[in-house]
Protein backbone atom coordinates (compact mmCIF):
# COMPACT_ATOMS: atom_id res chain seq x y z
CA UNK A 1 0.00 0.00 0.00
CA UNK A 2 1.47 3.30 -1.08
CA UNK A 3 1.62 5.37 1.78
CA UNK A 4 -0.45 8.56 0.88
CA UNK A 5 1.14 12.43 1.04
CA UNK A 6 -0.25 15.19 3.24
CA UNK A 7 -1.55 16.98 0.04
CA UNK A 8 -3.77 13.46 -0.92
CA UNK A 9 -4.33 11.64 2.54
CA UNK A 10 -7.92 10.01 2.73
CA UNK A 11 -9.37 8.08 5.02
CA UNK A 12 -8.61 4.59 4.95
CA UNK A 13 -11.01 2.06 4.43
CA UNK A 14 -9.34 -1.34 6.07
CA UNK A 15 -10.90 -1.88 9.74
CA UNK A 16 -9.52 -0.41 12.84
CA UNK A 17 -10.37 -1.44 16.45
CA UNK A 18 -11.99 1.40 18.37
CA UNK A 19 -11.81 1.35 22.59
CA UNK A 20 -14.45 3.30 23.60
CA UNK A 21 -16.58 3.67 27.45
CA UNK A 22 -19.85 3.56 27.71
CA UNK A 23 -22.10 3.26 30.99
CA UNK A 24 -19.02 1.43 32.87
CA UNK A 25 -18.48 -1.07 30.00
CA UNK A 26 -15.48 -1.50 27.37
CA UNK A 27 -16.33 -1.70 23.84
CA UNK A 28 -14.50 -2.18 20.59
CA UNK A 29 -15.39 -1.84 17.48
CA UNK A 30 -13.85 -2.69 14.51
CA UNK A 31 -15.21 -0.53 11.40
CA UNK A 32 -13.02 1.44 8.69
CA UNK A 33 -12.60 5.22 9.60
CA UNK A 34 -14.05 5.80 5.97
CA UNK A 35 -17.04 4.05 6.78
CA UNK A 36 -17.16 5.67 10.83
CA UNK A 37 -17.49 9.50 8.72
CA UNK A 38 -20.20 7.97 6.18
CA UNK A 39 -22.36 7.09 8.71
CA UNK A 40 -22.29 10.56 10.69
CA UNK A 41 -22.59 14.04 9.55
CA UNK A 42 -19.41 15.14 11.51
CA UNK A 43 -16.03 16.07 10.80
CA UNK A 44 -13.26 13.44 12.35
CA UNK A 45 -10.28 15.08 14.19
CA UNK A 46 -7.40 11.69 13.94
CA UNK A 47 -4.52 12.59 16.32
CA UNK A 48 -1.84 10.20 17.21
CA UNK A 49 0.24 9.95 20.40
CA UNK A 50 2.73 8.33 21.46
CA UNK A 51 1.86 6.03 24.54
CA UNK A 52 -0.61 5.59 27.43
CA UNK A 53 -0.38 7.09 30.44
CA UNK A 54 2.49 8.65 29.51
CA UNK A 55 2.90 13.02 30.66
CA UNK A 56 2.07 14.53 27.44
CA UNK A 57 0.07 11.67 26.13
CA UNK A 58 -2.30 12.37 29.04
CA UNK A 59 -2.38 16.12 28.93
CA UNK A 60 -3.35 16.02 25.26
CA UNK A 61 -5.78 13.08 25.85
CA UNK A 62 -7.44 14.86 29.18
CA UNK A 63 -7.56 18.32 27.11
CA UNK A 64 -8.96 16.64 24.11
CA UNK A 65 -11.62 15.39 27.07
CA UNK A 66 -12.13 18.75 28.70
CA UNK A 67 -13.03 20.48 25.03
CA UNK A 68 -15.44 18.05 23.88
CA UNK A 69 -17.93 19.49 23.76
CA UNK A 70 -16.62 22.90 21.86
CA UNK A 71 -15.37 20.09 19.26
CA UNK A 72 -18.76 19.09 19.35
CA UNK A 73 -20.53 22.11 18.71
CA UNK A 74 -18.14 22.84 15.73
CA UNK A 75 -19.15 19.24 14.05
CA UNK A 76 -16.23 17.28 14.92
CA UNK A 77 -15.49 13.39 16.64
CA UNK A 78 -12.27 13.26 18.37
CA UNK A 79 -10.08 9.77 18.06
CA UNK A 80 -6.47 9.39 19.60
CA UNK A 81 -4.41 6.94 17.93
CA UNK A 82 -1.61 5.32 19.09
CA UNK A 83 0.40 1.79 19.02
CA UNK A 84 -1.06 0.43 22.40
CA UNK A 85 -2.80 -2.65 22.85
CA UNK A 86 -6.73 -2.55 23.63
CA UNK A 87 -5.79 -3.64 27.27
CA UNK A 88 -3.79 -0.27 27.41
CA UNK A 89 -6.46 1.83 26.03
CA UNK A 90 -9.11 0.57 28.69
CA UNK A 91 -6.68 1.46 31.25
CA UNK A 92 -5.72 4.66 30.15
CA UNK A 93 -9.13 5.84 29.73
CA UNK A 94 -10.76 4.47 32.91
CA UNK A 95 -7.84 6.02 34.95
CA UNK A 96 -8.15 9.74 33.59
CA UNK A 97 -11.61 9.34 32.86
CA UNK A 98 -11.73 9.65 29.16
CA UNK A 99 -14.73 10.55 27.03
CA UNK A 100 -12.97 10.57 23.44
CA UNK A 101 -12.55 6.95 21.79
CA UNK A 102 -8.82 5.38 21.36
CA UNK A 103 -7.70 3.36 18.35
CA UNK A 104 -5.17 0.72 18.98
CA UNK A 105 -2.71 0.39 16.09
CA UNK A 106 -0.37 -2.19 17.40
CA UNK A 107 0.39 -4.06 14.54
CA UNK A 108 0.80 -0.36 12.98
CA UNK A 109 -0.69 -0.39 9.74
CA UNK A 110 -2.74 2.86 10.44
CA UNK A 111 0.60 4.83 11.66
CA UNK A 112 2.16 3.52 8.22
CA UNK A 113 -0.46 4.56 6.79
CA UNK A 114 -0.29 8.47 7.70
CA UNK A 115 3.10 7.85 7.68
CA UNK A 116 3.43 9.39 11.73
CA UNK A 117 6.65 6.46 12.45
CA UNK A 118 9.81 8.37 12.05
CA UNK A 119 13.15 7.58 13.28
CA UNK A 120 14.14 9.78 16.77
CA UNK A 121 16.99 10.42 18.36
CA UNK A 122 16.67 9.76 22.58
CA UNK A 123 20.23 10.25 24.39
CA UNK A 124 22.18 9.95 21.32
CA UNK A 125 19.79 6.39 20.46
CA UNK A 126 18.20 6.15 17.15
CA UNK A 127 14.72 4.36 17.37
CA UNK A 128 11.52 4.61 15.42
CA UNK A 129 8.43 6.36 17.29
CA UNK A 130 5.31 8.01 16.63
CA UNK A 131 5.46 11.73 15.78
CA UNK A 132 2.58 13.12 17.70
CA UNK A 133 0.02 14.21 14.89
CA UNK A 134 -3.27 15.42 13.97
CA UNK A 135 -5.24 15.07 10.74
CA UNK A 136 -8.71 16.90 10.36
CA UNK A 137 -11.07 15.83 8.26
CA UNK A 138 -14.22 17.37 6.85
CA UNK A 139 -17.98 15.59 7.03
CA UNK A 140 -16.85 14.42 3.60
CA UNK A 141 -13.69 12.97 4.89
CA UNK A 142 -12.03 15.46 2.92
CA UNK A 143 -8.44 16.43 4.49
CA UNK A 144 -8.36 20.21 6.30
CA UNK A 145 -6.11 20.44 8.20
CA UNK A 146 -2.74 18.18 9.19
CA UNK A 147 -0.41 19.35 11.57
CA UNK A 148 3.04 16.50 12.74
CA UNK A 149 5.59 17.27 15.11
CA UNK A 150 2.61 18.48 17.82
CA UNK A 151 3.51 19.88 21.19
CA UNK A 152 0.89 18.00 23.94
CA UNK A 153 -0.02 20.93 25.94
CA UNK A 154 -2.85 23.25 24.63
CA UNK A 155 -3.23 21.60 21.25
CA UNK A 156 -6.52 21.08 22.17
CA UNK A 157 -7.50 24.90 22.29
CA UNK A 158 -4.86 25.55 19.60
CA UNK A 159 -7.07 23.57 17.38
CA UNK A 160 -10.46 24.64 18.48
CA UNK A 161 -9.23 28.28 17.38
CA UNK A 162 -7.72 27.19 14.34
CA UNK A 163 -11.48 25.08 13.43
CA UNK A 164 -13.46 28.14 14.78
CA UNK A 165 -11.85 30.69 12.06
């Protein structure tokens, strides 16, 4: 699968397991984020983190949280992305008391996809890690906005003034 450009990214149409909360229960869903934006008339804000549980990981994912409903109002789902396990994700959001749905990508494909796995350099040790991310797309699932190389803290309202102009 070629991996697509920023100028031509769509959204993919192979399944994806969402981790979501609802009433005290885990569920997961496995549905193509082509097919999740079809079947709503909202916009679908994609970001990808790093890891659970982790300091910025949680700041963006409990700011994400705290602006729901502004996201909301301005016709947008919110789903964080990231390489942990489903296990992970139910942890993550029952301990900071997540509203927005997680995707777990651990075999990778969707990172690949929107090409967000980059080589980093940690102490003078090259690895490959997830370049926190976000991708908006329209009602249409039409690209508007992509943003790599995020900083955690604020993004949230960063984004919400970006959307709101």
């Amino acid at each position: 699968m070629a991996k697509p450009t920023t100028e031509n990214i769509i959204l993919p149409d192979f399944p994806v397991t969402i981790v979501r909360e609802l009433d005290g229960n885990f569920i997961h869903d496995d549905i193509s984020l082509k097919d999740l934006v079809a079947h709503t008339d909202k916009g679908l804000i994609l970001y990808f983190y790093p890891k659970d549980s982790t300091p910025g990981c949680t700041t963006q994912a409990t700011e994400f949280t705290a602006h729901l409903n502004q996201f909301d109002e301005l016709g947008y789902d919110i789903i964080g992305v990231s390489r942990d396990s489903v296990e992970s994700h139910e942890k993550f959001i029952a301990k900071y008391d997540l509203d927005i749905p997680l995707i777990s990508d651990s075999d990778e494909r969707l990172c690949h996809y929107f090409d967000v796995i980059k080589e980093k350099n940690m102490y003078g040790k090259i690895s490959l890690g997830l370049i926190r991310s976000a991708f908006v797309f329209d009602k249409n699932g039409t690209l508007t906005h992509a943003q790599r190389n995020l900083k955690a803290k604020g993004y949230s309202e960063r984004l919400l003034t970006t959307l709101a102009s």
